[in-house]
N, C-alpha and C. Protein backbone atom coordinates (compact mmCIF):
# COMPACT_ATOMS: atom_id res chain seq x y z
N UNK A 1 5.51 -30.65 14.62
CA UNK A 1 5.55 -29.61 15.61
C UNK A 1 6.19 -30.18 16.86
N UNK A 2 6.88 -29.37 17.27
CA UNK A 2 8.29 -29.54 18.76
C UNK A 2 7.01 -28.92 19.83
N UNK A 3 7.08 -30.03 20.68
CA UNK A 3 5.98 -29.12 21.91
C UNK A 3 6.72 -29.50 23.26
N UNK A 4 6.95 -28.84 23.99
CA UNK A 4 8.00 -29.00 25.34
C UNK A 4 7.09 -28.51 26.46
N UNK A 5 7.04 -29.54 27.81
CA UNK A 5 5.97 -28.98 29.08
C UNK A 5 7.18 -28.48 29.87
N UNK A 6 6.72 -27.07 30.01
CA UNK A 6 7.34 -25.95 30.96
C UNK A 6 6.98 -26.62 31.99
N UNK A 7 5.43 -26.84 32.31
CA UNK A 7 5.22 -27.76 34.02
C UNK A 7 4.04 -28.04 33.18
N UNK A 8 2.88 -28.72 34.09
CA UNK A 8 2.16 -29.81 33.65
C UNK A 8 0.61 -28.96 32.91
N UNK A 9 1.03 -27.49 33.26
CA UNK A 9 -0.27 -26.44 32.79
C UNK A 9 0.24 -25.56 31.85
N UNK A 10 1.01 -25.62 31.18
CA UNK A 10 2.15 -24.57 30.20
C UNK A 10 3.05 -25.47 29.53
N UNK A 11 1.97 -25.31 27.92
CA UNK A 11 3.02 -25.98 26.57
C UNK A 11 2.99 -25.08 25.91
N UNK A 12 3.94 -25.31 25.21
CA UNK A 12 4.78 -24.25 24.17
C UNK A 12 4.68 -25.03 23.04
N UNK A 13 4.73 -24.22 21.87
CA UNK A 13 5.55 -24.75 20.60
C UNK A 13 7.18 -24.47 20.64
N UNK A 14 7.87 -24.64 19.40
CA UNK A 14 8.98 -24.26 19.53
C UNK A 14 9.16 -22.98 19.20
N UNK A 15 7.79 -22.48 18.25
CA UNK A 15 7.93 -21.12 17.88
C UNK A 15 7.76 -20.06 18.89
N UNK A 16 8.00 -20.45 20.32
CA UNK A 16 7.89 -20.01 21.47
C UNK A 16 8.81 -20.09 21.84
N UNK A 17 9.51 -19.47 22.64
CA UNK A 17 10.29 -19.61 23.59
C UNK A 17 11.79 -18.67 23.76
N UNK A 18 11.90 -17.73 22.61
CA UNK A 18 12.93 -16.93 22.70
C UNK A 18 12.76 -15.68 22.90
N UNK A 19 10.90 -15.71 23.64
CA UNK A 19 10.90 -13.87 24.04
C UNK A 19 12.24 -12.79 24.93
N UNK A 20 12.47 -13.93 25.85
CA UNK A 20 13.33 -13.43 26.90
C UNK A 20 14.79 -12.07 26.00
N UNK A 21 15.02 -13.21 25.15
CA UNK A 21 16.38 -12.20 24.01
C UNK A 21 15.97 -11.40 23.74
N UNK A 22 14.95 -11.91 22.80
CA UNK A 22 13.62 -10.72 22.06
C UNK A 22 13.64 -8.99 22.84
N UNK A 23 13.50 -9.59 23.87
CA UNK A 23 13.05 -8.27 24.79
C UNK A 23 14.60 -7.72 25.18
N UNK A 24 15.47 -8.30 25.74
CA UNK A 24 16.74 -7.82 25.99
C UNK A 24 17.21 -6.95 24.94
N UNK A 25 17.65 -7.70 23.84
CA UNK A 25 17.88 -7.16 22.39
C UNK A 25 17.04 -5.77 22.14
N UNK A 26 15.95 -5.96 22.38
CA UNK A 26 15.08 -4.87 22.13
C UNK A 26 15.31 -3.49 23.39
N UNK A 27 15.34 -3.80 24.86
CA UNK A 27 15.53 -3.00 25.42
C UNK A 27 17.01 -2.58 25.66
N UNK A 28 17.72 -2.91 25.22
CA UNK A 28 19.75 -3.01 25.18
C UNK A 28 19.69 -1.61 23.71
N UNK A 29 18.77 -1.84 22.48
CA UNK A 29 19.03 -0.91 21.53
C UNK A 29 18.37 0.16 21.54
N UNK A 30 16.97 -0.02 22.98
CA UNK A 30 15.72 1.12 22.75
C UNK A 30 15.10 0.81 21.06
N UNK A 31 14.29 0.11 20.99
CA UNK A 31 13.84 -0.62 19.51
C UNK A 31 12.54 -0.75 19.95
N UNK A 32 11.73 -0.64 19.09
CA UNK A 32 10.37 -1.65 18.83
C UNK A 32 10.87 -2.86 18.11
N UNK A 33 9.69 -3.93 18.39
CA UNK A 33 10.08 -4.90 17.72
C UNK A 33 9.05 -5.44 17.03
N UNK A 34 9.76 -5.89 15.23
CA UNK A 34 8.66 -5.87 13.85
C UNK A 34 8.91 -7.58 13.85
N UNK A 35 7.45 -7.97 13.17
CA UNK A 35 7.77 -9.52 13.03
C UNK A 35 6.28 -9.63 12.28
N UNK A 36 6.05 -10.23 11.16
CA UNK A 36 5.01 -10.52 10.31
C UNK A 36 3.55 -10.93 11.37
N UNK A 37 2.74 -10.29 10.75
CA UNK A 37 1.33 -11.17 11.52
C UNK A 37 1.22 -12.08 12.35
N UNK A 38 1.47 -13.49 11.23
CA UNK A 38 1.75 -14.40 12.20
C UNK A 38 2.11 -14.83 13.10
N UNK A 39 3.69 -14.24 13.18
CA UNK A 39 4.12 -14.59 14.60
C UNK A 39 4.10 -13.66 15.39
N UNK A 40 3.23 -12.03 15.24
CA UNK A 40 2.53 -11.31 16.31
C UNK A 40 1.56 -12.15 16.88
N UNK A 41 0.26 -12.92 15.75
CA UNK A 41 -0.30 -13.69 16.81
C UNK A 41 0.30 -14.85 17.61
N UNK A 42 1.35 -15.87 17.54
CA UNK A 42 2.00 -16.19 18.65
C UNK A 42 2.77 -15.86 19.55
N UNK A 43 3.17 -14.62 19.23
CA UNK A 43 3.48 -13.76 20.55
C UNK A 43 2.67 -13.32 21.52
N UNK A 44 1.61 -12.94 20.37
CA UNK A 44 0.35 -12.49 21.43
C UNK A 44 -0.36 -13.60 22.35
N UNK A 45 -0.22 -14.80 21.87
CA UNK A 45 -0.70 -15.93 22.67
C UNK A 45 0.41 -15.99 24.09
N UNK A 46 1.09 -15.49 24.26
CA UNK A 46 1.98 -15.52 24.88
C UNK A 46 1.71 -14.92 26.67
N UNK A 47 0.45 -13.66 26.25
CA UNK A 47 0.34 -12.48 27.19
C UNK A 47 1.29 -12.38 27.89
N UNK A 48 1.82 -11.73 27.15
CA UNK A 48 3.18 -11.33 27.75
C UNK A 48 2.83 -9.33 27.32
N UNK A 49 2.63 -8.57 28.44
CA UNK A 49 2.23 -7.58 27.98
C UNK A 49 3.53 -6.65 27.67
N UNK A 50 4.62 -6.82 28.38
CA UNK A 50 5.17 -5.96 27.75
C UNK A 50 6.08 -6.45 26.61
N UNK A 51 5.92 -7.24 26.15
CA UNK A 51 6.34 -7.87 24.89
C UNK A 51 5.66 -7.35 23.58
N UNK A 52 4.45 -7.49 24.10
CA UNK A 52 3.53 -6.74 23.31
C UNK A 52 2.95 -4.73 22.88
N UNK A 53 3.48 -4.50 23.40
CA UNK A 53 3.83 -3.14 23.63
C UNK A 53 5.02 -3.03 23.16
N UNK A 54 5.91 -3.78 23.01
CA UNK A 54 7.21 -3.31 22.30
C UNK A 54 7.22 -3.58 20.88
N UNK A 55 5.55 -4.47 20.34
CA UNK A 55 5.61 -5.19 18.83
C UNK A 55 5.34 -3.49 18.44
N UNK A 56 5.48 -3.76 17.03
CA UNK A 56 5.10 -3.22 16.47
C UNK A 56 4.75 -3.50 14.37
N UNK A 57 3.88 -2.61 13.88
CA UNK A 57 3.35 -3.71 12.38
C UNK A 57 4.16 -2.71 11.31
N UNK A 58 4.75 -2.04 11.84
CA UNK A 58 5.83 -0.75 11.13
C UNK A 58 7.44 -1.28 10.88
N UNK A 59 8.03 -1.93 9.96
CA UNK A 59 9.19 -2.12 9.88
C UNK A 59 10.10 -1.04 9.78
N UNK A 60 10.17 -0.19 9.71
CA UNK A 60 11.00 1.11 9.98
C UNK A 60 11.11 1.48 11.29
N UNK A 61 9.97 0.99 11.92
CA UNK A 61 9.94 1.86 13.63
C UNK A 61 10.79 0.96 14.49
N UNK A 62 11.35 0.03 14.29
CA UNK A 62 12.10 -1.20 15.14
C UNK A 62 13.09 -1.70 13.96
N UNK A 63 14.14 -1.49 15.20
CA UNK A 63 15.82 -1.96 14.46
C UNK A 63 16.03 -3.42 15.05
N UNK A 64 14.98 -4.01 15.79
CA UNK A 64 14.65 -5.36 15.75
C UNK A 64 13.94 -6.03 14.98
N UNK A 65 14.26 -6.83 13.94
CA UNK A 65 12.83 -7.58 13.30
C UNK A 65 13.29 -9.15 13.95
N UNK A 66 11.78 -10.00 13.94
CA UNK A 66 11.90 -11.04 14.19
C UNK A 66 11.70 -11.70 12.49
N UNK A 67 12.37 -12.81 12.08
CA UNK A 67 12.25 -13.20 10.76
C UNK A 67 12.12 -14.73 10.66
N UNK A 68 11.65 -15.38 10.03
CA UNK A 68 11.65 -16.65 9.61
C UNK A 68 12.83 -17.07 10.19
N UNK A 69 13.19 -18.45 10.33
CA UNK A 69 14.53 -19.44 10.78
C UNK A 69 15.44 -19.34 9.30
N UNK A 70 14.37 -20.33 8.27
CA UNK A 70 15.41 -19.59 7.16
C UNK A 70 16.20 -18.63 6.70
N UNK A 71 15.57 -17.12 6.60
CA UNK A 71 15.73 -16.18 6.18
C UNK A 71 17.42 -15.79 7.01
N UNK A 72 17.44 -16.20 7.89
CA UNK A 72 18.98 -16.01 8.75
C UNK A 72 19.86 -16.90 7.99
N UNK A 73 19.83 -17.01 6.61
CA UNK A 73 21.27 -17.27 6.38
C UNK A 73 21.75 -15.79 5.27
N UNK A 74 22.93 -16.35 4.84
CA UNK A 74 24.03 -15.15 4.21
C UNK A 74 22.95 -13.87 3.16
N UNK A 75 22.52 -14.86 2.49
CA UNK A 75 21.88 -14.82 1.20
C UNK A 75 20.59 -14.56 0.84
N UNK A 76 19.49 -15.06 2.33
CA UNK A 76 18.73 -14.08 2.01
C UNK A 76 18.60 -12.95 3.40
N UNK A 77 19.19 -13.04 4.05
CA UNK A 77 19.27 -11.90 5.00
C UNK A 77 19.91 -10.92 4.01
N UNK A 78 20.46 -10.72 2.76
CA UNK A 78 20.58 -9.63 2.05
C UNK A 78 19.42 -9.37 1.22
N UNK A 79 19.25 -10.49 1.06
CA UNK A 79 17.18 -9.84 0.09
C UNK A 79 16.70 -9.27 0.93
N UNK A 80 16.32 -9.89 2.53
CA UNK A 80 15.82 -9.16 3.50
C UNK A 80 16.06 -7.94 3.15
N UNK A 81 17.40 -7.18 3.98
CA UNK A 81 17.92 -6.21 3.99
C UNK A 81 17.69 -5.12 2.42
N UNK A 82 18.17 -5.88 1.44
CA UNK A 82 17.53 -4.88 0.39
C UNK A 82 16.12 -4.32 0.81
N UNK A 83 15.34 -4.60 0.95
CA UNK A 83 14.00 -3.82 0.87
C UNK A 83 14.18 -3.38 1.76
N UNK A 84 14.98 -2.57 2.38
CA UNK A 84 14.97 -1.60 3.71
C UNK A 84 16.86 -0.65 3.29
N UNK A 85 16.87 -0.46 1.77
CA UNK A 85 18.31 0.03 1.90
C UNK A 85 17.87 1.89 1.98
N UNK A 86 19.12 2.27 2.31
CA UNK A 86 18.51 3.80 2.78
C UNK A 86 17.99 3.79 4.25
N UNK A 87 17.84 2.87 4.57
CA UNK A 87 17.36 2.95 5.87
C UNK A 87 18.47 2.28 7.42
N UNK A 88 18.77 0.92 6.94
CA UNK A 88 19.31 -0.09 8.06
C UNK A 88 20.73 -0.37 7.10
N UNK A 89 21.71 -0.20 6.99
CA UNK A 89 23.18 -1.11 6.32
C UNK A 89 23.67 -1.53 7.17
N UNK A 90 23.44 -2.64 8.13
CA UNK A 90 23.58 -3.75 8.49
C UNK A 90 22.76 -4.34 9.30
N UNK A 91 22.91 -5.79 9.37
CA UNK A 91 22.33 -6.84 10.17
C UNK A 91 23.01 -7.51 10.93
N UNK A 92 22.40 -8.15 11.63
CA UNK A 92 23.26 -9.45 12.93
C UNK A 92 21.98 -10.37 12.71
N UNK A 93 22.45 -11.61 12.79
CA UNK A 93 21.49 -12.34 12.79
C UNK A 93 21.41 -13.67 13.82
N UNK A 94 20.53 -13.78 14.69
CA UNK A 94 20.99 -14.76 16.07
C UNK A 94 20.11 -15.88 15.49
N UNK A 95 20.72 -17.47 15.13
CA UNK A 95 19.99 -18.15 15.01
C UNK A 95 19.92 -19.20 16.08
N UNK A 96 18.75 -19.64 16.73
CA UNK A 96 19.00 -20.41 17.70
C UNK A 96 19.58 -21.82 17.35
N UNK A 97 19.76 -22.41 18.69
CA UNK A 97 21.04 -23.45 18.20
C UNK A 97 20.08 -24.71 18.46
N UNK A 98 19.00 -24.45 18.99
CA UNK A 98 18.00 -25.52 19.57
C UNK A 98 17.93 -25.99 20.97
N UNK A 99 17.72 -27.56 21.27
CA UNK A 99 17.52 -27.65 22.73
C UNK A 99 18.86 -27.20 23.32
N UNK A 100 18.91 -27.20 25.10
CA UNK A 100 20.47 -27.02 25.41
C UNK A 100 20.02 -27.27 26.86
């Protein structure tokens, strides 16, 4: 586990730290935004309230999903995408690039 001190009272994991897009992305398309259990509860650790108000546990209701690191490559971002055909025909997929 990657743990980085914001200041000397605020650590993060790495699975933290890309709400800021999250929310842009989300308010740029008017979207809710879907992302498995899990990483609702580290979002939610986050209190970040209006972050949280924009989740949602409905993958149809948000043309944002948040997905695994893996899942963003060619091959299975189309498995992804299958289980949602009729609905979404296409994706973008932002993978972060790491520290910077």
């Amino acid at each position: 586990m990657i743990v980085r001190a914001v200041d000397k009272n605020d650590y993060r994991t790495y699975s933290i730290g890309k709400e800021r897009i999250v929310k842009a992305v989300a308010h740029a398309l008017k979207s809710k935004v879907y992302c498995d259990p899990r990483k609702t509860a580290i979002l939610c650790c986050e209190d970040d309230k209006e972050l949280e108000i924009m989740l949602t546990t409905d993958p149809l209701a948000a043309t944002v999903h948040l997905v695994p690191l893996g899942t963003i490559t060619t091959d299975r971002l189309k498995i992804y995408m299958d289980r949602f055909k009729g609905v979404f025909t296409k994706a973008i997929g932002f993978r972060p690039t790491g520290w910077t």
